[in-house]
PDB file of N, CA and C in Angstrom:
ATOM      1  N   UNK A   1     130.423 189.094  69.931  1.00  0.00           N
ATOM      2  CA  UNK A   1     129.353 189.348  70.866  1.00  0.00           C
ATOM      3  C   UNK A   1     128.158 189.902  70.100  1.00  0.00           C
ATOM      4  N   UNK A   2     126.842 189.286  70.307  1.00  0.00           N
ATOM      5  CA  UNK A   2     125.449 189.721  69.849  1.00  0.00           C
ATOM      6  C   UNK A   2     125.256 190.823  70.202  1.00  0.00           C
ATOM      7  N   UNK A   3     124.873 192.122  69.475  1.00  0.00           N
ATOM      8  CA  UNK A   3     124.495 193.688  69.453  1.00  0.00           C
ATOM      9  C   UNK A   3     122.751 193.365  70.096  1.00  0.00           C
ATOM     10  N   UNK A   4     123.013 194.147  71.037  1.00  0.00           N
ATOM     11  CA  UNK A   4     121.734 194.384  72.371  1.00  0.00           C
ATOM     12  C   UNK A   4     120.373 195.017  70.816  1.00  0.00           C
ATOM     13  N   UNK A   5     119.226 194.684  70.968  1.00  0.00           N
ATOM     14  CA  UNK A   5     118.641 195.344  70.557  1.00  0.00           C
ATOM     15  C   UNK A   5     117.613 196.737  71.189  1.00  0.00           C
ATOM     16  N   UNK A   6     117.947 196.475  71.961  1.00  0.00           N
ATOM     17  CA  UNK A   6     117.138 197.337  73.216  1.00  0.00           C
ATOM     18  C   UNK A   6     117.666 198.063  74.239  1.00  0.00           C
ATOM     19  N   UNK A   7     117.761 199.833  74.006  1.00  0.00           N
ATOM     20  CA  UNK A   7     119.213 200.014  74.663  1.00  0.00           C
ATOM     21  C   UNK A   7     120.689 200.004  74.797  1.00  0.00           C
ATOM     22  N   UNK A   8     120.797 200.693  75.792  1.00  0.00           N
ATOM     23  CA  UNK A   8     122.348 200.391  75.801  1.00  0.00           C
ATOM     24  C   UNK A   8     123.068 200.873  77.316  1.00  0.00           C
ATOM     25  N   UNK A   9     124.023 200.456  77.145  1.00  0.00           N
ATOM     26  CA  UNK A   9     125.148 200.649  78.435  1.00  0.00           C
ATOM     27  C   UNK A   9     126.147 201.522  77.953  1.00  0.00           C
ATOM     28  N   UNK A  10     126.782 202.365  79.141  1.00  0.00           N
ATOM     29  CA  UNK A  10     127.996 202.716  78.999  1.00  0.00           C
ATOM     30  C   UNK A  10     128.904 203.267  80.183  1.00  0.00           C
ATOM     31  N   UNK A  11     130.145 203.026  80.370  1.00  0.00           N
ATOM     32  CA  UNK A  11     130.540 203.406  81.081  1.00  0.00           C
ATOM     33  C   UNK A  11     131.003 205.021  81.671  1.00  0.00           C
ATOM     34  N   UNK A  12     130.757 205.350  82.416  1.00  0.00           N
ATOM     35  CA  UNK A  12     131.191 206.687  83.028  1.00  0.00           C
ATOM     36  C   UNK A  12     132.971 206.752  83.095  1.00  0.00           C
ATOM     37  N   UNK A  13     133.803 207.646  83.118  1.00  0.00           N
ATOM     38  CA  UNK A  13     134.415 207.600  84.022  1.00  0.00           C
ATOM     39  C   UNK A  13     134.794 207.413  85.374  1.00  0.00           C
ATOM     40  N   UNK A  14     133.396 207.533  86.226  1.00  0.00           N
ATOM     41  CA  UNK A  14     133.546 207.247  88.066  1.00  0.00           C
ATOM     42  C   UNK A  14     133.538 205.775  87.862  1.00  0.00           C
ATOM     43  N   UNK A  15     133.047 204.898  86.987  1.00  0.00           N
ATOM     44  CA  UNK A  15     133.093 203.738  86.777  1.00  0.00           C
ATOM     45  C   UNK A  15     131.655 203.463  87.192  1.00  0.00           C
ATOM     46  N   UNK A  16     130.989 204.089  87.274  1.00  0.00           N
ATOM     47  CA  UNK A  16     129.056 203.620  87.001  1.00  0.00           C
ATOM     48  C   UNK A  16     128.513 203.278  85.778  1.00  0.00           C
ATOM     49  N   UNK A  17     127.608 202.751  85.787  1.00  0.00           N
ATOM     50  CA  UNK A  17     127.184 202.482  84.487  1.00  0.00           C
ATOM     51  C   UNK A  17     125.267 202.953  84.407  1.00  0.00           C
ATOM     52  N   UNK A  18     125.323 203.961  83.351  1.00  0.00           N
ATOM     53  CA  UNK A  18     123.877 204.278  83.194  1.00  0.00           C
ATOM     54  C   UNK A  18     123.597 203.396  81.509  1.00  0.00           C
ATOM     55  N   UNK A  19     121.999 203.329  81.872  1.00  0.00           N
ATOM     56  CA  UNK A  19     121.773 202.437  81.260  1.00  0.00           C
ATOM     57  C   UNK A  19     120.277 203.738  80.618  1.00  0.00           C
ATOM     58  N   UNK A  20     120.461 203.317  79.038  1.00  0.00           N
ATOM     59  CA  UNK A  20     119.199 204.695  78.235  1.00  0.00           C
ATOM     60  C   UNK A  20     118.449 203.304  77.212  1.00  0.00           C
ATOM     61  N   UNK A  21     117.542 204.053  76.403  1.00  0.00           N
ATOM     62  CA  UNK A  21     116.549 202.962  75.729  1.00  0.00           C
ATOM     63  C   UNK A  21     115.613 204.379  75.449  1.00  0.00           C
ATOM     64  N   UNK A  22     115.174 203.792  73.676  1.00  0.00           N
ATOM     65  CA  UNK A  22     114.295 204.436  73.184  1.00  0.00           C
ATOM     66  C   UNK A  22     112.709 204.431  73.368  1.00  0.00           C
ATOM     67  N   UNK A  23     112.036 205.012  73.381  1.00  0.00           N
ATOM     68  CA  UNK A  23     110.978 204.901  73.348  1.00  0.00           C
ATOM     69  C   UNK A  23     109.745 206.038  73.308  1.00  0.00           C
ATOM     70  N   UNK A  24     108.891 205.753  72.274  1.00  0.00           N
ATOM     71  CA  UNK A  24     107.868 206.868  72.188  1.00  0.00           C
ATOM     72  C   UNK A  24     108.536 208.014  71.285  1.00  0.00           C
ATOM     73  N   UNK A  25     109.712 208.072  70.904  1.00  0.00           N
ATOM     74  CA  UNK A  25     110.385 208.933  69.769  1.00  0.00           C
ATOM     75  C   UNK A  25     111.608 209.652  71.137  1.00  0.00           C
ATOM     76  N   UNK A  26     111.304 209.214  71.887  1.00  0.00           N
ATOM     77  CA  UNK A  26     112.639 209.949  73.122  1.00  0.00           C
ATOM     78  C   UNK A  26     113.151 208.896  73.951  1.00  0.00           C
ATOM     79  N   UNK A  27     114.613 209.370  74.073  1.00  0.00           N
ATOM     80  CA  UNK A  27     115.531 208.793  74.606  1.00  0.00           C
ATOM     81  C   UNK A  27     115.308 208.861  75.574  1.00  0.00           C
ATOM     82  N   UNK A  28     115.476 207.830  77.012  1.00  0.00           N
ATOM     83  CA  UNK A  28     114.795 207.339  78.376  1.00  0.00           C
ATOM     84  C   UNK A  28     116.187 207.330  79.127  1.00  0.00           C
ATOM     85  N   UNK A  29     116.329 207.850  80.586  1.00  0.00           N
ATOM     86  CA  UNK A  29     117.412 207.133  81.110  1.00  0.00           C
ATOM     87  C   UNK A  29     116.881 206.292  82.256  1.00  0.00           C
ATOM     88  N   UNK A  30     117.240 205.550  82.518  1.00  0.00           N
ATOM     89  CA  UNK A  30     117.093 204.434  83.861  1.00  0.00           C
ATOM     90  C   UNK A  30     116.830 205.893  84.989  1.00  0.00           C
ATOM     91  N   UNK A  31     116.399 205.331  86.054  1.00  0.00           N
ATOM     92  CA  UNK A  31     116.286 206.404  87.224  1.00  0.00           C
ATOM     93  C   UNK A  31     117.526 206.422  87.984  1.00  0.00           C
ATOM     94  N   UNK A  32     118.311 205.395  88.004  1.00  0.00           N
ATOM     95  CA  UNK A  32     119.036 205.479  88.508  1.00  0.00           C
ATOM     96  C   UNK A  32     120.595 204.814  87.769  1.00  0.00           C
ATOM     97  N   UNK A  33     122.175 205.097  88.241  1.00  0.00           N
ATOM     98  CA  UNK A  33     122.929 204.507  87.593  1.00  0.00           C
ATOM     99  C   UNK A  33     123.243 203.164  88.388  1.00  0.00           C
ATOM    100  N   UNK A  34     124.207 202.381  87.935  1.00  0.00           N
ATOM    101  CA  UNK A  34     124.485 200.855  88.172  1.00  0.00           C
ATOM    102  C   UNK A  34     125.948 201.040  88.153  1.00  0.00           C
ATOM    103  N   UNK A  35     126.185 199.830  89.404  1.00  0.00           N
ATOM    104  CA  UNK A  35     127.329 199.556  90.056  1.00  0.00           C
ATOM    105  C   UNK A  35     128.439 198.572  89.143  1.00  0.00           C
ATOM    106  N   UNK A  36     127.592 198.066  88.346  1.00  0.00           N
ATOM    107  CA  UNK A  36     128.013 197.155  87.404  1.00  0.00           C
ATOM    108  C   UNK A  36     127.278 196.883  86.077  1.00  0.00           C
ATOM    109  N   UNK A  37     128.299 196.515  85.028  1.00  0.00           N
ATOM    110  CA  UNK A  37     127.799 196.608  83.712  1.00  0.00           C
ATOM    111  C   UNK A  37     126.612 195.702  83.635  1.00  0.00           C
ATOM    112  N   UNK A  38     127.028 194.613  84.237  1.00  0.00           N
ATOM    113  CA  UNK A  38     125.791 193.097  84.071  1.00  0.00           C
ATOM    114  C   UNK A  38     124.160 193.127  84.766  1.00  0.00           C
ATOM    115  N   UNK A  39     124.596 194.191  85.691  1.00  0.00           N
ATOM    116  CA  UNK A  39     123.097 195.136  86.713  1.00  0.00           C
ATOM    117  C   UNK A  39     122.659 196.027  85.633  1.00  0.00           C
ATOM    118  N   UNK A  40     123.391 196.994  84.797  1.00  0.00           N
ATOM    119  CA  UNK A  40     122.377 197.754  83.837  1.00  0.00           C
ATOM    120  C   UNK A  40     122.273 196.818  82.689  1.00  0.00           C
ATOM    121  N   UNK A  41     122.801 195.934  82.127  1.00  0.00           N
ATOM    122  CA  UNK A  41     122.807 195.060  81.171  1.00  0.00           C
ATOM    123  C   UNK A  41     120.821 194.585  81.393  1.00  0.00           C
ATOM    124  N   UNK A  42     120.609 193.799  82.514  1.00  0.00           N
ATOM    125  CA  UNK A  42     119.742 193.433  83.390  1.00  0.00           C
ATOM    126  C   UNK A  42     118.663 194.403  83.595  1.00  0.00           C
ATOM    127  N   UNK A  43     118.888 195.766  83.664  1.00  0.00           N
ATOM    128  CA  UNK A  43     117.445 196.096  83.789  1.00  0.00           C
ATOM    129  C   UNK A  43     117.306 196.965  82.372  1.00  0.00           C
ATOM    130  N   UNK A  44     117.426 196.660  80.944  1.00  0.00           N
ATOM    131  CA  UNK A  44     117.348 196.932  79.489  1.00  0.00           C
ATOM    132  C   UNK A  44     115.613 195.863  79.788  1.00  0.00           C
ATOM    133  N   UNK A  45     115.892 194.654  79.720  1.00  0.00           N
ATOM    134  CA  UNK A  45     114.990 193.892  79.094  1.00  0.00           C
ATOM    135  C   UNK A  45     114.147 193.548  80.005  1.00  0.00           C
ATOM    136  N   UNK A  46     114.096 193.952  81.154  1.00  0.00           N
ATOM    137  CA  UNK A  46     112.792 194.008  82.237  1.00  0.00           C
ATOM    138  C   UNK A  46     112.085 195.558  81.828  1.00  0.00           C
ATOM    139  N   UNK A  47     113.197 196.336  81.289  1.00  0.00           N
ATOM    140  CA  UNK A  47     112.121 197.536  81.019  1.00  0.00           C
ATOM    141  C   UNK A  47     111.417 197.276  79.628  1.00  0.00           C
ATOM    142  N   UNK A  48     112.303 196.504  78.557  1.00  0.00           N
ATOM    143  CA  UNK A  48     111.744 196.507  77.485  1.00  0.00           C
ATOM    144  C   UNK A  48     110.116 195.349  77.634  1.00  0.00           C
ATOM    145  N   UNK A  49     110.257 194.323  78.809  1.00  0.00           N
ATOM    146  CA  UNK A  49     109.303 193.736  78.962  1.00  0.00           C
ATOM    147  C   UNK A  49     108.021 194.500  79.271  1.00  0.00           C
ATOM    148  N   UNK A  50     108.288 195.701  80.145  1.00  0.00           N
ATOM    149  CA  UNK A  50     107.133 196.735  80.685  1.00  0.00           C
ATOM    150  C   UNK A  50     106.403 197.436  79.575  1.00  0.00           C
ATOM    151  N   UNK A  51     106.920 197.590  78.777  1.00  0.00           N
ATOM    152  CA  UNK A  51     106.688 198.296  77.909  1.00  0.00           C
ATOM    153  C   UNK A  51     105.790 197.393  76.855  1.00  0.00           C
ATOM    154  N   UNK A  52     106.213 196.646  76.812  1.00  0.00           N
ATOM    155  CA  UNK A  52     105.226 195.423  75.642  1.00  0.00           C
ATOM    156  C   UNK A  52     104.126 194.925  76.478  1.00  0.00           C
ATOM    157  N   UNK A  53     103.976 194.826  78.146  1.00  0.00           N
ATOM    158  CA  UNK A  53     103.403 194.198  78.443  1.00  0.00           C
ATOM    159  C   UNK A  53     102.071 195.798  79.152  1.00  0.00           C
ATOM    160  N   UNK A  54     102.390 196.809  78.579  1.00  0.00           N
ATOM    161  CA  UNK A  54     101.524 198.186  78.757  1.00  0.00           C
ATOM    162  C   UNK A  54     101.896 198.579  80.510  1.00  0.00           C
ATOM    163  N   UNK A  55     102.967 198.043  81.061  1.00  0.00           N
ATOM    164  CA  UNK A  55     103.036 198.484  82.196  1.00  0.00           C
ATOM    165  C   UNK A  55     103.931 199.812  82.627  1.00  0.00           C
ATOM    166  N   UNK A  56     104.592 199.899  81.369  1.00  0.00           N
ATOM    167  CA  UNK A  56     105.860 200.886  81.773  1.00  0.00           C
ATOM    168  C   UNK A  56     104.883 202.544  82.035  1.00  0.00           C
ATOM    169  N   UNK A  57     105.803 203.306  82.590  1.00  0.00           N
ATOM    170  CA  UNK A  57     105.423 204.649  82.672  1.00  0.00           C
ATOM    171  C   UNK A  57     106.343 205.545  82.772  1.00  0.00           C
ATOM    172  N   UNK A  58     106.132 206.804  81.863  1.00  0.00           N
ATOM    173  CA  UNK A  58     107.524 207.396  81.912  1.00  0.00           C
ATOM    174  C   UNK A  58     108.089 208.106  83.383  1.00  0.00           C
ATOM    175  N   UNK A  59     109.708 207.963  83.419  1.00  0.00           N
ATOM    176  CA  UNK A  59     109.870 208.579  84.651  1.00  0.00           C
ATOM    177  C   UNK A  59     109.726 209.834  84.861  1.00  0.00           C
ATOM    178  N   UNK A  60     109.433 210.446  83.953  1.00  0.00           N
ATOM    179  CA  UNK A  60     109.614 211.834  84.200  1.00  0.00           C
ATOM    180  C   UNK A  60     107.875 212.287  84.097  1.00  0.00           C
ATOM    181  N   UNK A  61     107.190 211.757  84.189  1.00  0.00           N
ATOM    182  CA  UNK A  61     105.553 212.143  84.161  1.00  0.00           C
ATOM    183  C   UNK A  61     105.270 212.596  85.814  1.00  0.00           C
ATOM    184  N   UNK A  62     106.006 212.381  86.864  1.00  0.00           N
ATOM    185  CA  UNK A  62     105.492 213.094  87.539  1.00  0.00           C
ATOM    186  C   UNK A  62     106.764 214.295  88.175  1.00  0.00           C
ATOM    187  N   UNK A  63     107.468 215.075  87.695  1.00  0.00           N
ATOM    188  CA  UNK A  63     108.556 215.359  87.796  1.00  0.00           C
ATOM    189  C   UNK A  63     107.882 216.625  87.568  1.00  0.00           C
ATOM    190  N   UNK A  64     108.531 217.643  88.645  1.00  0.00           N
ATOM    191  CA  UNK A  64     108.224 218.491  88.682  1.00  0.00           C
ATOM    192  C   UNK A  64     108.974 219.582  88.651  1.00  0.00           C
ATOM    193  N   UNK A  65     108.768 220.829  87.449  1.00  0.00           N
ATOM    194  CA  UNK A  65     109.717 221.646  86.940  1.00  0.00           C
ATOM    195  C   UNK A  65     110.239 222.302  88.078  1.00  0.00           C
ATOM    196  N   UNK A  66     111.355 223.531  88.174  1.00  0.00           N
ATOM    197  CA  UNK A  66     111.710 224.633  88.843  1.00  0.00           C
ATOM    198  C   UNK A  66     111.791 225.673  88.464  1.00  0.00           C
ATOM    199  N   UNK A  67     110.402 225.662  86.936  1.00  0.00           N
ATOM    200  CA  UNK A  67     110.369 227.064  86.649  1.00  0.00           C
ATOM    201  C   UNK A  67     109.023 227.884  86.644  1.00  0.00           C
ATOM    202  N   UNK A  68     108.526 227.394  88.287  1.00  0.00           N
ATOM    203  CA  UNK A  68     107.221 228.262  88.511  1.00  0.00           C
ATOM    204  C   UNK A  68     107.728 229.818  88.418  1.00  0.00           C
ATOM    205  N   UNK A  69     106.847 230.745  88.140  1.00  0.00           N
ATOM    206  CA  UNK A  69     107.499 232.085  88.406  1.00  0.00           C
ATOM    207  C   UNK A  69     107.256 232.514  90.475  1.00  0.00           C
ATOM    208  N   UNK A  70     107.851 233.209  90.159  1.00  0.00           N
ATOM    209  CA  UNK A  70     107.939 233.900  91.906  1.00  0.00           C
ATOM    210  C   UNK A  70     106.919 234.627  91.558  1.00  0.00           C
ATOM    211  N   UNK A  71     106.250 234.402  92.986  1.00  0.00           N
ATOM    212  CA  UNK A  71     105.370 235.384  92.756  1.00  0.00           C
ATOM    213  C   UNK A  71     105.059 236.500  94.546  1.00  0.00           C
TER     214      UNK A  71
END
């Protein structure tokens, strides 16, 4: 079997599959996990397409901490 260049899969124990990929010098995870290996397999190279084509954006840019202070 041909080694993915973009990303990767792996299985959980619950039997989900999250799907990560490099980029910008940090490791990315999908937003969400997958029901099946061939569904995260599948969204590797639609993200790697976003990214070449200047559309991607990181998920975590609008994510918002939980360490305002109390005030």
């Amino acid at each position: 079997m041909a080694r993915r260049h973009f990303g990767l899969v792996r299985k959980r124990s619950s039997g989900s599959w999250p799907a990560s990929y490099w980029h910008e010098g940090r490791l990315h995870a999908a937003p969400q996990t997958f029901a099946t290996k061939s569904d995260a397999l599948a969204y590797l190279p639609i993200t790697e397409a976003d990214i070449h084509r200047g559309a991607w954006f990181d998920p975590l840019a609008g994510r918002v901490s939980n360490c305002a202070p109390n005030r």
